[in-house]
C-alpha atoms as a PDB file:
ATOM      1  CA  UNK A   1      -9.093   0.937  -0.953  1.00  0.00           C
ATOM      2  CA  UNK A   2      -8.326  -2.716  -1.155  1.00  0.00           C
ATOM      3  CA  UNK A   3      -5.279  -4.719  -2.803  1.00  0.00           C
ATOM      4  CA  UNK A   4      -7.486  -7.112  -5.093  1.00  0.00           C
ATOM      5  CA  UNK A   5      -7.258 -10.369  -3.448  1.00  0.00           C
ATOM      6  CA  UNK A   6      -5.461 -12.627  -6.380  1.00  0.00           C
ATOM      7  CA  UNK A   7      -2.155 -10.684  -5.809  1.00  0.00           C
ATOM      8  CA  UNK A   8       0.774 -12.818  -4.765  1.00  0.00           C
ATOM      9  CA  UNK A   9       3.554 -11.283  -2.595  1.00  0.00           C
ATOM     10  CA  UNK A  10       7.086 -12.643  -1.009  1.00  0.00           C
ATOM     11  CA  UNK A  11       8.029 -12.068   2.218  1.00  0.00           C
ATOM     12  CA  UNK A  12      10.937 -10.244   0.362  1.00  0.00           C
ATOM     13  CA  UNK A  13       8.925  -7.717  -1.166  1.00  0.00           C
ATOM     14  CA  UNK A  14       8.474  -9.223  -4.585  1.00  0.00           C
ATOM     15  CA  UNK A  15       4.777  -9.457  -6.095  1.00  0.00           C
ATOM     16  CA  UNK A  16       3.156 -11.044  -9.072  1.00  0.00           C
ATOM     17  CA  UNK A  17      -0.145 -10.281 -10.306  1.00  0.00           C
ATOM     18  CA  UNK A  18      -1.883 -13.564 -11.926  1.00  0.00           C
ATOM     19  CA  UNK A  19      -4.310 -11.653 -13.980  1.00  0.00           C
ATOM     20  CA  UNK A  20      -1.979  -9.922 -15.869  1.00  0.00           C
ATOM     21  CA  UNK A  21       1.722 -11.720 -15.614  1.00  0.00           C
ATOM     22  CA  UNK A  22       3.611  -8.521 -14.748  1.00  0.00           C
ATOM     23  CA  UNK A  23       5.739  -8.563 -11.009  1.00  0.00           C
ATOM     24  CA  UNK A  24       6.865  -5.586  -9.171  1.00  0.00           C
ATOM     25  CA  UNK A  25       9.463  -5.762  -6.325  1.00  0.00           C
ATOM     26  CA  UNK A  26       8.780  -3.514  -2.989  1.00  0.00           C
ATOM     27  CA  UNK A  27      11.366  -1.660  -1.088  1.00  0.00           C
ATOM     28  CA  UNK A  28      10.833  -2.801   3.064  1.00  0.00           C
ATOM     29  CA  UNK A  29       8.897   0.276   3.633  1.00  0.00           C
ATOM     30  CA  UNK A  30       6.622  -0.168   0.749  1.00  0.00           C
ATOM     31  CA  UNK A  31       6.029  -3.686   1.493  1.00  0.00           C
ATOM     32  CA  UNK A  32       5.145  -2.586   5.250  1.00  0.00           C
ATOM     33  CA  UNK A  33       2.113  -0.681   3.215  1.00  0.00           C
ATOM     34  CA  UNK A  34       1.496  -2.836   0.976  1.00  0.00           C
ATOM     35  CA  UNK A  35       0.930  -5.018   4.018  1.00  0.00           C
ATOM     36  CA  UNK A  36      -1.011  -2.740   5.973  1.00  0.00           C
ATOM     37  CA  UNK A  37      -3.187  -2.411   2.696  1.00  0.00           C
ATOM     38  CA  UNK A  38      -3.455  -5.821   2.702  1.00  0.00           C
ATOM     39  CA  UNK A  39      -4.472  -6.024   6.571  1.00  0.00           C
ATOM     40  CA  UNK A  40      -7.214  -3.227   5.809  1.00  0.00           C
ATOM     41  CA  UNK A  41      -5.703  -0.849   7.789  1.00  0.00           C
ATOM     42  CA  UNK A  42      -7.154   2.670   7.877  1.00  0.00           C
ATOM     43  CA  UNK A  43      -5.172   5.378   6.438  1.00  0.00           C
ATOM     44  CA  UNK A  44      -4.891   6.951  10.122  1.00  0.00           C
ATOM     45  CA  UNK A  45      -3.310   3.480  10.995  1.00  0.00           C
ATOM     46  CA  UNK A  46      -0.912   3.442   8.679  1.00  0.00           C
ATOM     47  CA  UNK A  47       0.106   6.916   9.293  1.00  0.00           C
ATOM     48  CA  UNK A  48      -0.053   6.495  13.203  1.00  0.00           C
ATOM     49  CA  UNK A  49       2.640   3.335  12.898  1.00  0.00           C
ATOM     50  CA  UNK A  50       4.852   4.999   9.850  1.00  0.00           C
ATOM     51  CA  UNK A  51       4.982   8.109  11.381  1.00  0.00           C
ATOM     52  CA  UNK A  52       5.791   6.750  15.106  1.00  0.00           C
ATOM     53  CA  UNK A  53       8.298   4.198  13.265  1.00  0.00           C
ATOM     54  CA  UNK A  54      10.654   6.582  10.818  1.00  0.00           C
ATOM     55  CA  UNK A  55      11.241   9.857  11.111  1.00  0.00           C
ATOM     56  CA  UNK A  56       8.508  11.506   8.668  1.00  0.00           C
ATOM     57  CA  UNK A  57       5.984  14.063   9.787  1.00  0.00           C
ATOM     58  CA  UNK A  58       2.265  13.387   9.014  1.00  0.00           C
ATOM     59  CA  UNK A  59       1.743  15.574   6.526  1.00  0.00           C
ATOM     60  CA  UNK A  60       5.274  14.194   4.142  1.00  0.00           C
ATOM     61  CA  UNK A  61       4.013  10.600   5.340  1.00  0.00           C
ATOM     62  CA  UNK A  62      -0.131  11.021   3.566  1.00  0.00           C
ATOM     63  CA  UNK A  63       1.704  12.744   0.597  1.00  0.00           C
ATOM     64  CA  UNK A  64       4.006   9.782  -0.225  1.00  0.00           C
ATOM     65  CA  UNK A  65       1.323   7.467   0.867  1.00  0.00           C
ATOM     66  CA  UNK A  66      -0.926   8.756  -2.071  1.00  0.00           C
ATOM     67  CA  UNK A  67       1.770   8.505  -4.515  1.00  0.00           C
ATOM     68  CA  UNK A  68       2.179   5.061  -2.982  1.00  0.00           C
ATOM     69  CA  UNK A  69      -1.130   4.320  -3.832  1.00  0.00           C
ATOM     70  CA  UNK A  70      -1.644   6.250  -7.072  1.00  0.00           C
ATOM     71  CA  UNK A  71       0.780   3.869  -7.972  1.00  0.00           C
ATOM     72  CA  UNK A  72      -0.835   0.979  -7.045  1.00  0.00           C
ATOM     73  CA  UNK A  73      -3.958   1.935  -8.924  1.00  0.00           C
ATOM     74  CA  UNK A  74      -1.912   2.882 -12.074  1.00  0.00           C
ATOM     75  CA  UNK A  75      -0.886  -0.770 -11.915  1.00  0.00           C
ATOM     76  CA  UNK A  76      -4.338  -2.026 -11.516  1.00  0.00           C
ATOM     77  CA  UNK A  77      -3.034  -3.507  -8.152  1.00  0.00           C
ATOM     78  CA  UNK A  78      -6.423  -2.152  -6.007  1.00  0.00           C
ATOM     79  CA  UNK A  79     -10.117  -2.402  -5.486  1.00  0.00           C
ATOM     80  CA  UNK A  80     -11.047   0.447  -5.056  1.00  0.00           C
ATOM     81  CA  UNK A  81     -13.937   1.766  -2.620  1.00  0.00           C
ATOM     82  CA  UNK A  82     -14.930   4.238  -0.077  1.00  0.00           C
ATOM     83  CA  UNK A  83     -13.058   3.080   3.277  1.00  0.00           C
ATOM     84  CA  UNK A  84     -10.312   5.050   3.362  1.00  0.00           C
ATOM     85  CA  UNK A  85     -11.833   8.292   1.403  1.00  0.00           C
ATOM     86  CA  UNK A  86     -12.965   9.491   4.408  1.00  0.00           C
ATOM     87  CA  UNK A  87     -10.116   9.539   6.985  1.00  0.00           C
END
């Protein structure tokens, strides 16, 4: 799963997506992920450094990381493809 590459984001958290006008503002742990997304960090990554960084175990961390995500893709935000699937 990528963030599509014409996606425009603050250092503040706010993003704008060209393609379609709309802009979304990011909470400081959702633009660390969004971030990480960005970087192409694997799922088991992101989940290594969020996990070691706030206290959330694994298994709460992947759960709000896919409704992170689902998100994203609701808002047609991603690329999606088979990187991360797997992990």
């Amino acid at each position: 799963m990528k963030i599509k590459r014409n996606i425009a984001i603050s250092e503040s958290g706010f993003l704008f997506d060209p393609s379609t006008g709309e802009s979304f503002t990011f909470n400081p742990v959702g633009l660390q992920i969004f971030n990480f997304l960005k970087e192409e960090k694997s799922l088991d990554e992101i989940k290594e450094i969020m996990t070691d960084k706030y206290d959330i175990d694994a298994h709460n961390f992947e759960r709000f990381f896919f409704d992170f995500t689902s998100m994203l893709n609701q808002y047609r935000l991603l690329e999606l493809d088979s990187s991360m699937e797997d992990d």
